[in-house]
PDB file of N, CA and C in Angstrom:
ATOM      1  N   UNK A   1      49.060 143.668  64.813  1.00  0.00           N
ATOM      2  CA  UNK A   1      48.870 142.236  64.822  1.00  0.00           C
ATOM      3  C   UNK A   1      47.932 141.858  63.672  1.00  0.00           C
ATOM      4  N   UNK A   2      48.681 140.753  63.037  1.00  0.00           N
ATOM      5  CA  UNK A   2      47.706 140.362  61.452  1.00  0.00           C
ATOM      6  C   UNK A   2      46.336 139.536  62.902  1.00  0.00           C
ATOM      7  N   UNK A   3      45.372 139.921  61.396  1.00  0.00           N
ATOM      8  CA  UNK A   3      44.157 138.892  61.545  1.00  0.00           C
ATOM      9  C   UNK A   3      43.913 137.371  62.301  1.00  0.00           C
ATOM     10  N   UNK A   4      44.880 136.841  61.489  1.00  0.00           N
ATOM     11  CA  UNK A   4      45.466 135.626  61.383  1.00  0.00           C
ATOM     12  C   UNK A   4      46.477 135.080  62.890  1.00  0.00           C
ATOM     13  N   UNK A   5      46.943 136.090  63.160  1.00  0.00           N
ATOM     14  CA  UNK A   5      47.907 135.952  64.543  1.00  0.00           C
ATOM     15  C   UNK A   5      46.559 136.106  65.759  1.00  0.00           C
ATOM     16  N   UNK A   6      46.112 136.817  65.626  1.00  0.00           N
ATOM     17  CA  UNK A   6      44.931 137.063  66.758  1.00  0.00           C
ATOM     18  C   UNK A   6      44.313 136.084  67.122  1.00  0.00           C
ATOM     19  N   UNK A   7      43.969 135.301  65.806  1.00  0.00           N
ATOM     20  CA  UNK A   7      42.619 134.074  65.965  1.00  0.00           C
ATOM     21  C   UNK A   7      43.906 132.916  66.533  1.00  0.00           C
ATOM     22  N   UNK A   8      44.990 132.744  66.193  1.00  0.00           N
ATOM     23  CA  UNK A   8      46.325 131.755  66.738  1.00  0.00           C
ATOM     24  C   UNK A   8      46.294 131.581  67.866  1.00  0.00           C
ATOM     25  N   UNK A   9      46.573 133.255  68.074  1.00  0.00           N
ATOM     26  CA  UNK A   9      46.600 133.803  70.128  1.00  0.00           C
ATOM     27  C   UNK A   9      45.010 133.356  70.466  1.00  0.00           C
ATOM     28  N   UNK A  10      44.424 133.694  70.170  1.00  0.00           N
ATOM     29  CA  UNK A  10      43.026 132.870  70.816  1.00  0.00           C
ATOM     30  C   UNK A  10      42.715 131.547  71.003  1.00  0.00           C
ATOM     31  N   UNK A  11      43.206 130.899  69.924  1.00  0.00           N
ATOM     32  CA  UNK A  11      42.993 129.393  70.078  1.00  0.00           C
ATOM     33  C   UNK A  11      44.143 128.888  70.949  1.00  0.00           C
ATOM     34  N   UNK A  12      45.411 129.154  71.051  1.00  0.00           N
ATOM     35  CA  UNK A  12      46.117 128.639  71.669  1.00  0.00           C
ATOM     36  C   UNK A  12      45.635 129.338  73.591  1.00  0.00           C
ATOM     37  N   UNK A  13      45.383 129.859  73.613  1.00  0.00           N
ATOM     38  CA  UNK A  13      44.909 130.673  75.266  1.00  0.00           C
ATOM     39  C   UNK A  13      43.889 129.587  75.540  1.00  0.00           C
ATOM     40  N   UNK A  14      42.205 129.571  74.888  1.00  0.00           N
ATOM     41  CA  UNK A  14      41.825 128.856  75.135  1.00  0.00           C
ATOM     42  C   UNK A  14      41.122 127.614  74.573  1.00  0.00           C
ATOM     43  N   UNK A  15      41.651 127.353  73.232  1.00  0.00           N
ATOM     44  CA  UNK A  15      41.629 126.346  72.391  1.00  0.00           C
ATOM     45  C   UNK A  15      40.899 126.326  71.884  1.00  0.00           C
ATOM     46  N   UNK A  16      40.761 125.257  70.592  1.00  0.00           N
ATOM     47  CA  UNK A  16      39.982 126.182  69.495  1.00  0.00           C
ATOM     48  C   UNK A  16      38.154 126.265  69.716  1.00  0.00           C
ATOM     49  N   UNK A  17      37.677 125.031  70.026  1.00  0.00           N
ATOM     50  CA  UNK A  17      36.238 125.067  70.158  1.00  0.00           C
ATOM     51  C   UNK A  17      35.894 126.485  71.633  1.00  0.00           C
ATOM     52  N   UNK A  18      36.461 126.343  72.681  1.00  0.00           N
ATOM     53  CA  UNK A  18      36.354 127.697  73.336  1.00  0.00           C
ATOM     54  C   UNK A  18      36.587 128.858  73.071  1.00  0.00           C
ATOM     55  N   UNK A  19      37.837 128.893  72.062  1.00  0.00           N
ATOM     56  CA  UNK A  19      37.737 130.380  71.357  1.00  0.00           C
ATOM     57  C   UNK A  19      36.750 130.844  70.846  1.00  0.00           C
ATOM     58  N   UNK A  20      36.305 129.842  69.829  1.00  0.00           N
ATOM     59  CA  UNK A  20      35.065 130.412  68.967  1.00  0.00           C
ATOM     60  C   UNK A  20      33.896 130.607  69.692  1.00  0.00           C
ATOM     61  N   UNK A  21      33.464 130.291  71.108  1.00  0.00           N
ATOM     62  CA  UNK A  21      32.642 130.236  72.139  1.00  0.00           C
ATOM     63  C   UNK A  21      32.811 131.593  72.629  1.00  0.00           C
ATOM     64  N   UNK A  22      33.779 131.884  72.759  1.00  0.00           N
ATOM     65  CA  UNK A  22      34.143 133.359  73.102  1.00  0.00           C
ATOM     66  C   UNK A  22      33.907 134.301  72.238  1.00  0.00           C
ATOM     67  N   UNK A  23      34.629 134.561  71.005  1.00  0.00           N
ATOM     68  CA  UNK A  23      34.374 134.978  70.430  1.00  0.00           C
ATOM     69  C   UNK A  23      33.486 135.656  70.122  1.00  0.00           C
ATOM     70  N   UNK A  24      32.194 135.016  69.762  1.00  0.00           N
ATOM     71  CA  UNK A  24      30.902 134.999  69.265  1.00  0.00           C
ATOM     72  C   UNK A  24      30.002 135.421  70.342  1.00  0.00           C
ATOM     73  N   UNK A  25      30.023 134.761  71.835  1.00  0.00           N
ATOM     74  CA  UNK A  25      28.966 134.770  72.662  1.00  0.00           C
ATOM     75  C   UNK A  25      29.095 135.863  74.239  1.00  0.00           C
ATOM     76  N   UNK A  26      30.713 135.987  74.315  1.00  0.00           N
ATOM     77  CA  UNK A  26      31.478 136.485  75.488  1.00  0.00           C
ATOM     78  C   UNK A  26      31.335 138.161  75.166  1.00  0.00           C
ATOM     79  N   UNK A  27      30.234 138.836  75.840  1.00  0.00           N
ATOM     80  CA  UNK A  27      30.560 140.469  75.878  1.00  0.00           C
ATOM     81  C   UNK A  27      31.284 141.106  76.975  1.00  0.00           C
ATOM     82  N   UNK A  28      32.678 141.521  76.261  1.00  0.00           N
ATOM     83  CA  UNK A  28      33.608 142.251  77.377  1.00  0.00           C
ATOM     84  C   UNK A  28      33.195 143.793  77.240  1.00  0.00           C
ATOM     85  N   UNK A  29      33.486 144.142  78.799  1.00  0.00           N
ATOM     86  CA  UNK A  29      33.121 145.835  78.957  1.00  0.00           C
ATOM     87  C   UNK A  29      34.329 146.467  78.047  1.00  0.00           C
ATOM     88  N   UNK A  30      35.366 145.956  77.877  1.00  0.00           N
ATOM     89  CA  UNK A  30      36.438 146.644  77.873  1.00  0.00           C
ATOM     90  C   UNK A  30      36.209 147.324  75.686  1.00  0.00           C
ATOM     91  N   UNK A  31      35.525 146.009  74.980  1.00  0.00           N
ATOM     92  CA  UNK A  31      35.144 146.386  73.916  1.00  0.00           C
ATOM     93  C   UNK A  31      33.628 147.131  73.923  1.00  0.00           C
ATOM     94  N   UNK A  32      33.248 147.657  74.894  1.00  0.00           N
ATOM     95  CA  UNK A  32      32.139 148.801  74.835  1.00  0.00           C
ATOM     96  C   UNK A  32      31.226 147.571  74.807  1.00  0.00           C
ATOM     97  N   UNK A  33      31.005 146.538  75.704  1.00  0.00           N
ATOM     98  CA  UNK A  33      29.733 145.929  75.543  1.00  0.00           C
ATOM     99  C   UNK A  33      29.730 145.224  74.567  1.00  0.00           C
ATOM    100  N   UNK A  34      30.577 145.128  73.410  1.00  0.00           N
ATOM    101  CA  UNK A  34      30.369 144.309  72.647  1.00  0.00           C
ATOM    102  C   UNK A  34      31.049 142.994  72.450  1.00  0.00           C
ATOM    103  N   UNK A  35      31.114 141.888  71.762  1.00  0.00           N
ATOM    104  CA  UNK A  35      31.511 140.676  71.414  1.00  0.00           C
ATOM    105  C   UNK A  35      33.048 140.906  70.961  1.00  0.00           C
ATOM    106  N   UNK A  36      33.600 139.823  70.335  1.00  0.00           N
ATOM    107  CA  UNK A  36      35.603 140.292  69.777  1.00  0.00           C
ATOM    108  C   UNK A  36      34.566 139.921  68.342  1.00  0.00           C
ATOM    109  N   UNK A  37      33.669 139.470  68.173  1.00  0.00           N
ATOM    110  CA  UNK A  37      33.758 139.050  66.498  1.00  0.00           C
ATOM    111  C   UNK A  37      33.051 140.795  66.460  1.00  0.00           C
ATOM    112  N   UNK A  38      32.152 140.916  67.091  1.00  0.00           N
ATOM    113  CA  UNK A  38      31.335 142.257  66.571  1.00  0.00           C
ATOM    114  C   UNK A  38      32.190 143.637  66.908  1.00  0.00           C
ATOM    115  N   UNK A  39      33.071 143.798  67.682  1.00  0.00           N
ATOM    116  CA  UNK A  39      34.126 144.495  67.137  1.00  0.00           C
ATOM    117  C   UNK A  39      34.894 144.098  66.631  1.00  0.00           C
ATOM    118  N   UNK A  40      35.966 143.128  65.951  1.00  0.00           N
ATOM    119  CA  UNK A  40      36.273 143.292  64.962  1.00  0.00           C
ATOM    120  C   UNK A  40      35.464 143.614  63.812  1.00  0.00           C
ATOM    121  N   UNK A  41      34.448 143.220  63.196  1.00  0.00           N
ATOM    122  CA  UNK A  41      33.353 143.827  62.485  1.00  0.00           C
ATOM    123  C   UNK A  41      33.016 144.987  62.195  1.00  0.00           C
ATOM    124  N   UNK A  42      33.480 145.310  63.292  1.00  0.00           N
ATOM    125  CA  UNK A  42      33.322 146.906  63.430  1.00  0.00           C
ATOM    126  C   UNK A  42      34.534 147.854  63.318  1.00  0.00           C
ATOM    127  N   UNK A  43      35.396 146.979  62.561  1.00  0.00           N
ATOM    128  CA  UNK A  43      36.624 147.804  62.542  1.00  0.00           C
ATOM    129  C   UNK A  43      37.578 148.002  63.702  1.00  0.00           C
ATOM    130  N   UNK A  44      37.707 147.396  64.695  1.00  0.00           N
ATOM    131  CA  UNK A  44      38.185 147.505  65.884  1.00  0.00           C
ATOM    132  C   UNK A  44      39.836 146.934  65.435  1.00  0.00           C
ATOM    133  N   UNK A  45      40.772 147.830  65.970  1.00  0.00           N
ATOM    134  CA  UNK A  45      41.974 147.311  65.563  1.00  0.00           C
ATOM    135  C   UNK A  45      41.880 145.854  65.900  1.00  0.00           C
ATOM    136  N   UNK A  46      43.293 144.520  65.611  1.00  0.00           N
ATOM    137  CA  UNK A  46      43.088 143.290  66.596  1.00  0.00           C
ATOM    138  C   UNK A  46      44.072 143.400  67.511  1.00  0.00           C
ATOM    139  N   UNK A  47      44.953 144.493  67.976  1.00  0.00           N
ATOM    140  CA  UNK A  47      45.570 145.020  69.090  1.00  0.00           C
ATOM    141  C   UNK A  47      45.230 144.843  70.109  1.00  0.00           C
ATOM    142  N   UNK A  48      44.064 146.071  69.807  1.00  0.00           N
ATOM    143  CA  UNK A  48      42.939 146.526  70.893  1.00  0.00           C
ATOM    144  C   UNK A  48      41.927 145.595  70.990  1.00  0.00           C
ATOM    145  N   UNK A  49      41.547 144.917  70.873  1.00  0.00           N
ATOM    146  CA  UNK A  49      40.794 143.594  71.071  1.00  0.00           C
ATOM    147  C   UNK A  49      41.443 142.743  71.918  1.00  0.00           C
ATOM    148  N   UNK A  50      42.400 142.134  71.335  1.00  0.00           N
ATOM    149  CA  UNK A  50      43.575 141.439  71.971  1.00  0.00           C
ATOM    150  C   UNK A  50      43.769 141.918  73.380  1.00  0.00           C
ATOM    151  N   UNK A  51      44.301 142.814  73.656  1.00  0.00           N
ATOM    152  CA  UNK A  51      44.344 143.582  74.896  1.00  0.00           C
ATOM    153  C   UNK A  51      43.412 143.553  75.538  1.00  0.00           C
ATOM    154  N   UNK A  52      42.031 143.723  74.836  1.00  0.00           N
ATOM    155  CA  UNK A  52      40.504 143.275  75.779  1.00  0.00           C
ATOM    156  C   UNK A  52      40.761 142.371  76.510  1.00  0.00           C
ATOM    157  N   UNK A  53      40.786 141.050  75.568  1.00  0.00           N
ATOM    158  CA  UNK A  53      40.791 139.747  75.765  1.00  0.00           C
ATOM    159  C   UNK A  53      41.878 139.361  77.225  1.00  0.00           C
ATOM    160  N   UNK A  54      42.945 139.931  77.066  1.00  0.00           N
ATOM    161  CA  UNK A  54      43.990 139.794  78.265  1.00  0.00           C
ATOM    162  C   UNK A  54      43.518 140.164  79.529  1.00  0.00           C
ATOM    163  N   UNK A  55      42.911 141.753  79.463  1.00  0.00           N
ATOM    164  CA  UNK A  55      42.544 142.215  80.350  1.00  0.00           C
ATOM    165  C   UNK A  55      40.910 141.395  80.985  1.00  0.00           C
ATOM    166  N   UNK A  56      40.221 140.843  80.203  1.00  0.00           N
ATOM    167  CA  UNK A  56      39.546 140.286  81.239  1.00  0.00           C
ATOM    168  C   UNK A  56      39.686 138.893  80.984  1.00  0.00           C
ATOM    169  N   UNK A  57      40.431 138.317  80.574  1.00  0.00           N
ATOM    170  CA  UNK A  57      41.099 136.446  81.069  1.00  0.00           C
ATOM    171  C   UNK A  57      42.897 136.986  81.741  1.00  0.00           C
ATOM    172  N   UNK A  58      43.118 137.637  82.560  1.00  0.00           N
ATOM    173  CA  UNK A  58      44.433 137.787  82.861  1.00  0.00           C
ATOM    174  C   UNK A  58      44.944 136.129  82.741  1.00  0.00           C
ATOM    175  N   UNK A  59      44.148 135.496  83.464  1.00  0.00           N
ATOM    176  CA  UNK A  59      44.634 133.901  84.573  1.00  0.00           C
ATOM    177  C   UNK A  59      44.750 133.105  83.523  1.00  0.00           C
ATOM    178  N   UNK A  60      43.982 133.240  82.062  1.00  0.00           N
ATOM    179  CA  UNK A  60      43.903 132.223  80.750  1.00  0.00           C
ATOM    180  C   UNK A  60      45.191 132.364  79.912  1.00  0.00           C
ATOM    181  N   UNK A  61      45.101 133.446  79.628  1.00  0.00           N
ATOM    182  CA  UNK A  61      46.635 134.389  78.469  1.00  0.00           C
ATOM    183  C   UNK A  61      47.883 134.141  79.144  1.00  0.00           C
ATOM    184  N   UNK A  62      48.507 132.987  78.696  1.00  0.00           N
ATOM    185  CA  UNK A  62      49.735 132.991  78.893  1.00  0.00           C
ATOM    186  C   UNK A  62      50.586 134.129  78.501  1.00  0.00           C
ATOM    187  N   UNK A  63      51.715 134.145  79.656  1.00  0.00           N
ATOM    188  CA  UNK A  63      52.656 135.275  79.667  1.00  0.00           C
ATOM    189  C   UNK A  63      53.192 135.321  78.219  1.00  0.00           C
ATOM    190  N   UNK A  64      53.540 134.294  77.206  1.00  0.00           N
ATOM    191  CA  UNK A  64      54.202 134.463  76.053  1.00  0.00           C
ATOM    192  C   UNK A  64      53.121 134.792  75.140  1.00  0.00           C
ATOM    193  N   UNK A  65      51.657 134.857  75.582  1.00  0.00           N
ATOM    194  CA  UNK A  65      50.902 135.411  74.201  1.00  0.00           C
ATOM    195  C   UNK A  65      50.767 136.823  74.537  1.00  0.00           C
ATOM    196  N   UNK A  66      51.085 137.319  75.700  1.00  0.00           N
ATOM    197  CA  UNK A  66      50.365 138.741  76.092  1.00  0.00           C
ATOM    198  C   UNK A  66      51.021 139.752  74.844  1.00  0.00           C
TER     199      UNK A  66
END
C-alpha cells in the first residue's frame, strides 16, 4: 500500500481532522506502543500499520477499506 493510499484510508474511516488526531496522539499495542506517525517513521511497512489501525477501530474501518 502507497503512502498516499494509507493517509486516504485514514481520512476516509475517520475523517480528516480525526485522522490526524490519531495519528499523532493514539498509541496502539498492536504497533509496539507506539503512535502510526512514529512507526511509520520508523520504517514500519503502511500494510502493517494499516492492519493496526483495523485491528483496534474494527467498528470505524469500513468493510471496503479493510
Amino acid at each position: 500500500m502507497r503512502l498516499t493510499d494509507f493517509w486516504t484510508r485514514l481520512e476516509e474511516a475517520f475523517g480528516p481532522g480525526y485522522a490526524a488526531s490519531i495519528a499523532s496522539d493514539q498509541v496502539l499495542t498492536q504497533l509496539g506502543g507506539r503512535t502510526i506517525e512514529q512507526a511509520l517513521a520508523a520504517g514500519e511497512q503502511t500494510h502493517v500499520v494499516w492492519r493496526a489501525v483495523v485491528a483496534a477501530y474494527p467498528d470505524r474501518v469500513p468493510a471496503r477499506l479493510r
